[in-house]
Protein backbone atom coordinates (compact mmCIF):
# COMPACT_ATOMS: atom_id res chain seq x y z
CA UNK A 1 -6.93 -10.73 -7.16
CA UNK A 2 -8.48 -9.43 -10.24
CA UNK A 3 -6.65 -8.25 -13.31
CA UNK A 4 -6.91 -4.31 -14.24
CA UNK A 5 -9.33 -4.75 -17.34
CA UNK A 6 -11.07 -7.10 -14.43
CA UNK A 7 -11.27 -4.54 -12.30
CA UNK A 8 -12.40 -1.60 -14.61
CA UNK A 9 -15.04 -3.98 -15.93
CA UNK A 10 -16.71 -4.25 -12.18
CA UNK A 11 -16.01 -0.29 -11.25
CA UNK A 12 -18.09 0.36 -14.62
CA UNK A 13 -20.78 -1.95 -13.85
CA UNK A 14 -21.08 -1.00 -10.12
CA UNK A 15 -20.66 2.54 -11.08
CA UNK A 16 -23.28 2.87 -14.19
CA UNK A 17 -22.98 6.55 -14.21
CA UNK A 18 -19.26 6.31 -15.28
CA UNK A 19 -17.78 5.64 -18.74
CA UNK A 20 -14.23 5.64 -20.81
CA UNK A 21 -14.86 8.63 -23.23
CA UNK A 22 -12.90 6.56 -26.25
CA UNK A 23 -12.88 3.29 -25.13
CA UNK A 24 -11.18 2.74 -28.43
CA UNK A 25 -8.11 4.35 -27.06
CA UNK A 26 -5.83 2.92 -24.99
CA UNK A 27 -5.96 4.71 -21.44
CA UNK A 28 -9.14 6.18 -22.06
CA UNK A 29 -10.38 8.66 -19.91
CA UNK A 30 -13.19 7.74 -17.23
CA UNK A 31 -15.85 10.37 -17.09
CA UNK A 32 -19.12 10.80 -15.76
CA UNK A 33 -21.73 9.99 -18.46
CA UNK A 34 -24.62 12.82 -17.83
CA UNK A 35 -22.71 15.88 -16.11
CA UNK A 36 -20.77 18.82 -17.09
CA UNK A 37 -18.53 21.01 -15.33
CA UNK A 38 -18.86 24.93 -15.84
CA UNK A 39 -16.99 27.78 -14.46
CA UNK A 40 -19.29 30.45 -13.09
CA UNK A 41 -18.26 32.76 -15.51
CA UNK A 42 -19.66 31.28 -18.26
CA UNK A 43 -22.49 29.63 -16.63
CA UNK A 44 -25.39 31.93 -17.77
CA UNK A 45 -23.76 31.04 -21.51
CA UNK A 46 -23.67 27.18 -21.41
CA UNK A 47 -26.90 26.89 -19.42
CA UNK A 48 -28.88 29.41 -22.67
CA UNK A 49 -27.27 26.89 -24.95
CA UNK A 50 -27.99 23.34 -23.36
CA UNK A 51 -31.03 24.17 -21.91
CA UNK A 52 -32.94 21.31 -23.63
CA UNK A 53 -30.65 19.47 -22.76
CA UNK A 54 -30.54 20.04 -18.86
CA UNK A 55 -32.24 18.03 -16.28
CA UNK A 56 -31.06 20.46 -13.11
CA UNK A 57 -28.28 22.27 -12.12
CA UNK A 58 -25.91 22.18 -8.90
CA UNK A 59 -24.04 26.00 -8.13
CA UNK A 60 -20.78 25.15 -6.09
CA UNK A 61 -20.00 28.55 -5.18
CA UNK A 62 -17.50 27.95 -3.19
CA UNK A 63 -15.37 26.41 -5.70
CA UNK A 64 -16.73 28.81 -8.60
CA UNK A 65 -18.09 26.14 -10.75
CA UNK A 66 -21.59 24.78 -11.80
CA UNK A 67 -22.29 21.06 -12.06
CA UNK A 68 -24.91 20.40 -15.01
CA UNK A 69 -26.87 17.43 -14.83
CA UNK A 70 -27.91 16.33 -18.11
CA UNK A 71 -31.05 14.55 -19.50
CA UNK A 72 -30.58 10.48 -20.06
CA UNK A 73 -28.53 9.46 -23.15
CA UNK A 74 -26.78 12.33 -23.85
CA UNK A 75 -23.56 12.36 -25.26
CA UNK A 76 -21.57 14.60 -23.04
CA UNK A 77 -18.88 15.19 -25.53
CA UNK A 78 -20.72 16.19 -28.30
CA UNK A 79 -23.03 18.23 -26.73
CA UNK A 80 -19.31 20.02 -25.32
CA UNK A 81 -18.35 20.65 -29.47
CA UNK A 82 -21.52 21.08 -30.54
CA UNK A 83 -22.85 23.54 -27.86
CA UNK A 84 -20.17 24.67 -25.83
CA UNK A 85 -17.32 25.63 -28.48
CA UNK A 86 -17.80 28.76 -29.79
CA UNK A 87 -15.39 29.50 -32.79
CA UNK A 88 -12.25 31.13 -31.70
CA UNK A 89 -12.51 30.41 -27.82
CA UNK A 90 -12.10 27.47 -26.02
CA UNK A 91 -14.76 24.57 -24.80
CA UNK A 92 -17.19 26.42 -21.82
CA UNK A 93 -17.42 23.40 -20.26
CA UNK A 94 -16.12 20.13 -19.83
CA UNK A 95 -16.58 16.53 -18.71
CA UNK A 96 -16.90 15.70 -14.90
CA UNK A 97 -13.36 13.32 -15.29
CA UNK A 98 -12.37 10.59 -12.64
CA UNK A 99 -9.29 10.50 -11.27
CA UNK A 100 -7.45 6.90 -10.19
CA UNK A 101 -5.19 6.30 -7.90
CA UNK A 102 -2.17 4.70 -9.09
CA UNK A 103 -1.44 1.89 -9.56
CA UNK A 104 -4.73 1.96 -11.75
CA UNK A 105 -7.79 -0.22 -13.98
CA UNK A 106 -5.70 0.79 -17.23
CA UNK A 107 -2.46 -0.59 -17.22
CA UNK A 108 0.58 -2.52 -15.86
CA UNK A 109 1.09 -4.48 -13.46
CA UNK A 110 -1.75 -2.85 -11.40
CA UNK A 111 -0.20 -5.48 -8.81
CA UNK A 112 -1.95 -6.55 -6.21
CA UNK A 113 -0.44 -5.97 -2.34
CA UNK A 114 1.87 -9.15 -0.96
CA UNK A 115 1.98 -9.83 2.85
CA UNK A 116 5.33 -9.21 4.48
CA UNK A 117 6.84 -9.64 8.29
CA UNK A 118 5.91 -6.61 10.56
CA UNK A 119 10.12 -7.13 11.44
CA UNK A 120 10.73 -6.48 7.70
CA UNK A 121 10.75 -2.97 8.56
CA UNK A 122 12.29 -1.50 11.23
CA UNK A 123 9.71 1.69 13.10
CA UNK A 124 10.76 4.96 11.85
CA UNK A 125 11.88 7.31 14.59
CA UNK A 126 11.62 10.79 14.84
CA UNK A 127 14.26 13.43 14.82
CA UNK A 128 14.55 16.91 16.21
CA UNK A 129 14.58 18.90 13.47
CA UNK A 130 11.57 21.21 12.55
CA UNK A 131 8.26 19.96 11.95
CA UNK A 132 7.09 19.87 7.72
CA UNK A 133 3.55 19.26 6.94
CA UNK A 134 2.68 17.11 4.48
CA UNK A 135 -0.48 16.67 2.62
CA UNK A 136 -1.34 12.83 1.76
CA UNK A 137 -5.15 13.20 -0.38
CA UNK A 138 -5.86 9.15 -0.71
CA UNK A 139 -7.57 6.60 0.43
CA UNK A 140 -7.18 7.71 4.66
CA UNK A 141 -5.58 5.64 7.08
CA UNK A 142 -5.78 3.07 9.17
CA UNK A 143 -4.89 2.35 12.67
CA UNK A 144 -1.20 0.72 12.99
CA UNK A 145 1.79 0.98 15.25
CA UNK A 146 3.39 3.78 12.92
CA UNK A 147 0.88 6.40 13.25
CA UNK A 148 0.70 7.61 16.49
CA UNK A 149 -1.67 10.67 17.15
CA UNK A 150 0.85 12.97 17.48
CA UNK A 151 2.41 12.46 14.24
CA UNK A 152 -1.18 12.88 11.55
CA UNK A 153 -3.84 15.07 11.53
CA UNK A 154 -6.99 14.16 10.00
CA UNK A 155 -8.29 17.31 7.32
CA UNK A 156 -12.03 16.79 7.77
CA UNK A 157 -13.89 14.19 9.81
CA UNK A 158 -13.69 10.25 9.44
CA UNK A 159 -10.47 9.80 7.45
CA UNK A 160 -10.47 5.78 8.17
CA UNK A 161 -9.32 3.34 5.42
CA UNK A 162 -11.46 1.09 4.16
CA UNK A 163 -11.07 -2.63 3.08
CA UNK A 164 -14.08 -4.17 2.05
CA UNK A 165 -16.74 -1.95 1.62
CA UNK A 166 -19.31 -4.83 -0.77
CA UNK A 167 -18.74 -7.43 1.68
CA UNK A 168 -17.38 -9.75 -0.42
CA UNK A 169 -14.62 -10.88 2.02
CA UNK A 170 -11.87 -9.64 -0.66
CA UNK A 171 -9.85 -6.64 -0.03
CA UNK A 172 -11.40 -3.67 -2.13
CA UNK A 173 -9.16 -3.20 -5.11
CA UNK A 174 -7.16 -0.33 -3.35
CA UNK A 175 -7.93 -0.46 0.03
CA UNK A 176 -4.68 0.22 2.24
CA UNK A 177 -3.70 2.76 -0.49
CA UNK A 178 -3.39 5.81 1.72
CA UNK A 179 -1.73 3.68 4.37
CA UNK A 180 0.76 2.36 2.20
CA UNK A 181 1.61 5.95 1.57
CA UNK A 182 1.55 7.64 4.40
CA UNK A 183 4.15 4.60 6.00
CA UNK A 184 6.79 5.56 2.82
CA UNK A 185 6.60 8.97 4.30
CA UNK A 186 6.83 7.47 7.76
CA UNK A 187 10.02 5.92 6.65
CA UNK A 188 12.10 8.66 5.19
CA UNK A 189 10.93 11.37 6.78
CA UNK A 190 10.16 10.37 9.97
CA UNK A 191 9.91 14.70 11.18
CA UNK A 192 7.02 15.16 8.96
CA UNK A 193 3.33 15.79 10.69
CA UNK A 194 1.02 13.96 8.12
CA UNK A 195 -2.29 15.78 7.30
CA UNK A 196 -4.50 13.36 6.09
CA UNK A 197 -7.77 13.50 3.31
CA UNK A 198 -9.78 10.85 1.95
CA UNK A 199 -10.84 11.63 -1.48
CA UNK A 200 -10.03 8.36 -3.11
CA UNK A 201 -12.51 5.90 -2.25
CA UNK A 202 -11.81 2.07 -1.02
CA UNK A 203 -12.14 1.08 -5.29
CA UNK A 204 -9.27 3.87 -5.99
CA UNK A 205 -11.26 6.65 -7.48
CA UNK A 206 -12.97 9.75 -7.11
CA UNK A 207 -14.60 12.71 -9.32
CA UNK A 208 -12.69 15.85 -10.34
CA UNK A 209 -15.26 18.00 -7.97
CA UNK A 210 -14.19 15.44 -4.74
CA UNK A 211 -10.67 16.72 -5.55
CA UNK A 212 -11.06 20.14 -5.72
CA UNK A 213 -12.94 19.93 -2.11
CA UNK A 214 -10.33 17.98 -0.44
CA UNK A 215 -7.14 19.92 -2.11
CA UNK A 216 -9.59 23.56 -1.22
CA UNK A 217 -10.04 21.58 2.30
CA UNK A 218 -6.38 21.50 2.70
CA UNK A 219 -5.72 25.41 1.90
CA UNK A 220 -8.38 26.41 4.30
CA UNK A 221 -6.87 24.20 7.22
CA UNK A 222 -3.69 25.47 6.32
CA UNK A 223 -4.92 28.93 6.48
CA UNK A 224 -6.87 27.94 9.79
CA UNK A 225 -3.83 27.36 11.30
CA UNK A 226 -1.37 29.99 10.35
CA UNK A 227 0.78 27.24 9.14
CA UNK A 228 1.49 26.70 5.64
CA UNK A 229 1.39 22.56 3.84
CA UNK A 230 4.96 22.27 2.90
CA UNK A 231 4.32 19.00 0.64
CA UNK A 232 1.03 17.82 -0.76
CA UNK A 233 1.45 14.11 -2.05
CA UNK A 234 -0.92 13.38 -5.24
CA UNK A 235 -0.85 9.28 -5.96
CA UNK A 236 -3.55 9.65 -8.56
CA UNK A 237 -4.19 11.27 -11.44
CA UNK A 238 -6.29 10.87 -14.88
CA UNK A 239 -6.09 11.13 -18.38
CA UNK A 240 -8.29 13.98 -20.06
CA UNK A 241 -11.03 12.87 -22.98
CA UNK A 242 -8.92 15.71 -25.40
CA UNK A 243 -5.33 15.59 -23.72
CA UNK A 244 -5.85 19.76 -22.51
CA UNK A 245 -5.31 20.31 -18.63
CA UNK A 246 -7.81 20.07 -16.13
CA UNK A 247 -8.37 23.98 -15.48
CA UNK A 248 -9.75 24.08 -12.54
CA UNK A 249 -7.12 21.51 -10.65
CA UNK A 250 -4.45 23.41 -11.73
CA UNK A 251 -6.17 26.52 -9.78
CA UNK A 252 -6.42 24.69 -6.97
CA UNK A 253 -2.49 23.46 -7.07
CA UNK A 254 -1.68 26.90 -7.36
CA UNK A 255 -4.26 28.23 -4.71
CA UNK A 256 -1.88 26.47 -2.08
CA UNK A 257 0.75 29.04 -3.09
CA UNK A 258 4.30 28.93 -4.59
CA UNK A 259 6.11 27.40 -0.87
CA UNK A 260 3.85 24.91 -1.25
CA UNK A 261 5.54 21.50 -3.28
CA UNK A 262 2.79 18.89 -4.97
CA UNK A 263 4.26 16.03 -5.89
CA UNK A 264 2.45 13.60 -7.90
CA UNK A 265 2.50 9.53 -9.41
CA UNK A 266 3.28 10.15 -13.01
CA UNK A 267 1.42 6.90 -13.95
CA UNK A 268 1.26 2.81 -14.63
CA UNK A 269 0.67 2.78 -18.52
CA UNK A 270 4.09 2.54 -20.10
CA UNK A 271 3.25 5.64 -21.69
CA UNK A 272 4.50 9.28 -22.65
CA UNK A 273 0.65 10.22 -22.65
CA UNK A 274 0.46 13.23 -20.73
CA UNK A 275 -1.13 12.33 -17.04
CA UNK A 276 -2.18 14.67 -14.96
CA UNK A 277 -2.05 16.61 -12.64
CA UNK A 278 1.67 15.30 -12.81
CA UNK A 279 2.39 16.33 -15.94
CA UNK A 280 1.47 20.10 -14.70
CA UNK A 281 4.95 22.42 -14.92
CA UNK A 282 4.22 23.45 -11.00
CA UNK A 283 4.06 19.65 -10.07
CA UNK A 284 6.81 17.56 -9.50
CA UNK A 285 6.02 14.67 -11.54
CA UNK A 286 7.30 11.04 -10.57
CA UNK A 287 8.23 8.24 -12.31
CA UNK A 288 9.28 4.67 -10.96
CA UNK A 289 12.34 2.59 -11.11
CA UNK A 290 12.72 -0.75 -10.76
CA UNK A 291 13.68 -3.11 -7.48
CA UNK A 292 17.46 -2.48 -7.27
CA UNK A 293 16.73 1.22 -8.90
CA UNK A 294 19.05 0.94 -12.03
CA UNK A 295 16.36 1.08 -14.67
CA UNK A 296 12.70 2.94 -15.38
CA UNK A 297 10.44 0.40 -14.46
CA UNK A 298 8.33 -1.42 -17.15
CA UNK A 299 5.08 0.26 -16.55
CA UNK A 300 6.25 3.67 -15.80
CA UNK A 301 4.85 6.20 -17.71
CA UNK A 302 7.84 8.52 -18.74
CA UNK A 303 8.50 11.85 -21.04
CA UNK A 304 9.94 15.01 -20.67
CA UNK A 305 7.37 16.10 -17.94
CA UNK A 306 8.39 13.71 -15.71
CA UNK A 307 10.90 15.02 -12.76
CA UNK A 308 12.29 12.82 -10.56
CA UNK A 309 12.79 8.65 -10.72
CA UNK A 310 12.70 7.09 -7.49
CA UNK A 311 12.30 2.98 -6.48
CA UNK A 312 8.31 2.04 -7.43
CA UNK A 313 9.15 -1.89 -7.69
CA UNK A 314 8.47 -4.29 -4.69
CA UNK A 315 8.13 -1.27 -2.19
CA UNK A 316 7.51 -2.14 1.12
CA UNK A 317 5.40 0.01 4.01
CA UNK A 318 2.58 -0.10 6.32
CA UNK A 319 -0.39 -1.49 5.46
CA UNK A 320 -3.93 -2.44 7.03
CA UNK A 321 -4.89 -5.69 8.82
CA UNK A 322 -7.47 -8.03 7.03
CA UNK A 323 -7.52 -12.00 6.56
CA UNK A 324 -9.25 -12.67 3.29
CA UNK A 325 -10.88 -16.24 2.32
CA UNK A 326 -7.56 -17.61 -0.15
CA UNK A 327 -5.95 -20.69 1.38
CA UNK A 328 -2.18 -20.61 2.28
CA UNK A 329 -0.11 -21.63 -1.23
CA UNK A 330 0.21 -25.23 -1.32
CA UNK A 331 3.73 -26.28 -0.13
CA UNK A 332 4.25 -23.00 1.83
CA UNK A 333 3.56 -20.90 4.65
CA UNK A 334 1.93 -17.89 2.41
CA UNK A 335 -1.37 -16.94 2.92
CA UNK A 336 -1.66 -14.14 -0.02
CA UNK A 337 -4.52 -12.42 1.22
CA UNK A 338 -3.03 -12.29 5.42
CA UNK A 339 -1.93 -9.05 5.92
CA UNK A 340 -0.73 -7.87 9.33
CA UNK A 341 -0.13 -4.38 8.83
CA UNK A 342 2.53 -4.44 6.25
CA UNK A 343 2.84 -5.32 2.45
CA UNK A 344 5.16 -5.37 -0.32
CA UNK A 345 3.03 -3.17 -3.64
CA UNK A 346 4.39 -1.69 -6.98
CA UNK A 347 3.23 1.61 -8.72
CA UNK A 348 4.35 4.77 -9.74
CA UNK A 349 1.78 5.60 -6.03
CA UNK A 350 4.50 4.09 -4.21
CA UNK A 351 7.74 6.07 -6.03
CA UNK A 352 6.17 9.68 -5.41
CA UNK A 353 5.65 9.46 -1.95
CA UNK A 354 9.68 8.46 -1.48
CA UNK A 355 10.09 11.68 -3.56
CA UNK A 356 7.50 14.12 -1.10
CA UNK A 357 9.21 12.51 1.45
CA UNK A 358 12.76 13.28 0.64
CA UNK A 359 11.78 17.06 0.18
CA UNK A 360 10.29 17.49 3.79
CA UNK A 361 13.66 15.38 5.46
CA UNK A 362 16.13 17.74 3.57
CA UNK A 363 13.71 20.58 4.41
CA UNK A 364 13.96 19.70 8.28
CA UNK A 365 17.38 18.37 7.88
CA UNK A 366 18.53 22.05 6.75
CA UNK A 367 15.58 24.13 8.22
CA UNK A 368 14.81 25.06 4.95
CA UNK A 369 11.45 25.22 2.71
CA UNK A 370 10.72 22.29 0.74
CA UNK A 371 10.60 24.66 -2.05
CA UNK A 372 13.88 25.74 -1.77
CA UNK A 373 15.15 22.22 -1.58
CA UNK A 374 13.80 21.20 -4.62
CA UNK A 375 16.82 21.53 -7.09
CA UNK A 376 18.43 19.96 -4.50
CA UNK A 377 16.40 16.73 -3.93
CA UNK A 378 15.46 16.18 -7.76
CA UNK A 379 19.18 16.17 -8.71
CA UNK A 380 19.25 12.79 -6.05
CA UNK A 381 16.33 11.26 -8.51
CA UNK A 382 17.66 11.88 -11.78
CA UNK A 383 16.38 10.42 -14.82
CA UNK A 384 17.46 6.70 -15.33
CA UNK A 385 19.12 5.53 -18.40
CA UNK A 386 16.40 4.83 -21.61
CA UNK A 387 15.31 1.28 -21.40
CA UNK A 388 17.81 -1.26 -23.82
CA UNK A 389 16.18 -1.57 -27.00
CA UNK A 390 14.51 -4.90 -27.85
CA UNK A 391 16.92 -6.35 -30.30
CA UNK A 392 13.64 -8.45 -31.80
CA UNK A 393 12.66 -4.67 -33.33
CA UNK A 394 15.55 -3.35 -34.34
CA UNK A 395 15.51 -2.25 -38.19
């Protein structure tokens, strides 16, 4: 398996049109190097003042935006403060960011999956109580004894997880993602009807416009149906090139309406750096703890805009099948790359998913809302103790 600075080093260079907007900073945001993003409202403004700049432009009505594609070799950030900025209001437009799925390229441990026994787990079984809904946007799913028809939905066309989509006999870097998720939810809330989107692709990312679709995808099957999403689970997210909100992903959150709970990874970076769309006030943000769950885990991000703590070390779930070329370790039994449909993983992915799923088992538990069991559930995942200071740096 490849290390994370590995692995961002080959998504760059398969993916020339991406770049970290200050690759000097740790955590950089990815972008996309010749597009802008531009609510319609102020399209007719940016596109007077980048016009020489502007190789064609894309109108996505139906999510209110413009997508500019720029001319070769054009720096997308300065053409934002240099063209885009009027004094007094805030930037018109804004980079095209990527978001990750967690854990990420930037970061710790970014561990790789470990084979376990399918009888490691024992099959989560349903109860009686009402059905909850809950939104997993990832990577899709694959087929596997846990996922039944009757218990996932698909939210628009092939929704299949994918393992190794350059054919280089390795599993893609997050391939089994969404599978890995969706078996955590499997597992503690075993009521809960999964409705499943691929936006993240097999490499763990996608653009900020692929997640708008798939979370406007979600409303409209929601609203299809007469039946609300009780729990959308986010294990992704991004840091923004100037720190400020994604706009237009927040509208989207809140498009899904207030009895609808998003609950999102808070991030693999040790850091306080503000991550979003966790660190949005309407998202339950969610750090992880370690193994036995009496400490923050070392490559949790953390802050004040994190929510809930819940177990992100050595989790174990579903995963796909796929028998890559590594030999067995010598002296063992191991093959690291043999997986039979279940894995050991770390990541704040794997500690927000235990969180969604504890809202939509008290919610069916007490025939609640997930919403109003909220208070409720986050009081179970309280904030663990600070980490014990390193007494090599003490003063």
């Amino acid at each position: 398996m490849r290390s994370p600075a590995e692995r961002l080093a080959r998504l760059l260079d398969r993916h020339p049109e991406l770049r970290e907007a200050a690759p000097d900073e740790p955590f950089g945001a990815i972008i996309r190097t010749d597009e802008l993003l531009v609510p319609a409202a102020q399209v007719a403004r940016v596109e007077d003042s980048i016009r020489t700049w502007t190789d064609r432009r894309a109108d996505l009505e139906h999510l209110g935006l413009s997508r500019f594609r720029l001319r070769r070799d054009v720096d997308v950030q300065d053409l934002i403060a240099t063209s885009c900025s009027p004094a007094g209001e805030d930037a018109l437009a804004s980079p095209i960011h990527m978001f990750r799925g967690e854990p990420n390229y930037q970061g710790g441990p970014s561990s790789p999956p470990s084979p376990i026994a399918s009888s490691s787990l024992p099959a989560p079984a349903g109860h009686s109580g009402p059905s909850i809904r809950v939104g997993v946007l990832d990577t899709g799913i694959a087929a596997h004894p846990w996922f039944p028809q009757s218990t996932w939905e698909a939210l628009d066309g092939d929704v299949t997880d994918r393992l190794d989509t350059d054919n280089d006999y390795q599993l893609d870097a997050q391939a089994g993602h969404g599978t890995f998720i969706a078996g955590i939810i499997r597992q503690h809330a075993p009521a809960a009807r999964l409705s499943v989107g691929r936006v993240l692709g097999s490499d763990g990312v996608c653009d900020e416009v692929e997640l708008l679709e798939a979370l406007l995808q979600l409303d409209k099957q929601s609203k299809a149906k007469g039946r609300r999403i009780d729990v959308v689970n986010l294990s992704l997210g991004a840091y923004t090139w100037n720190n400020r909100p994604p706009v237009e992903i927040q509208q989207a959150i809140a498009r899904l309406g207030t009895d609808t709970v998003v609950v999102a990874a808070a991030g693999n970076n040790s850091s306080d750096r503000l991550f979003w769309p966790a660190a949005f006030d309407s998202v339950v943000a969610v750090g992880a703890l370690s193994a036995d769950g009496a400490r923050q885990a070392e490559f949790s991000n953390y802050g004040p805009w994190v929510d809930a703590w819940a177990p992100g070390e050595q989790v174990a779930s579903s995963f796909v099948t796929f028998n890559g070329p590594a030999d067995e370790t010598p002296g063992t039994d191991i093959d690291p790359d043999c997986f039979e449909g279940f894995a050991s993983w770390s990541g704040t992915s794997f500690a927000a998913p235990r969180v969604a799923a504890a809202l939509a088992d008290r919610a069916a538990d007490e025939k609640i809302t997930p919403r109003q069991a909220v208070a409720t559930v986050l009081a179970a995942f309280p904030h663990p103790d600070p980490p014990a200071a390193d007494p090599s740096t003490a003063t």
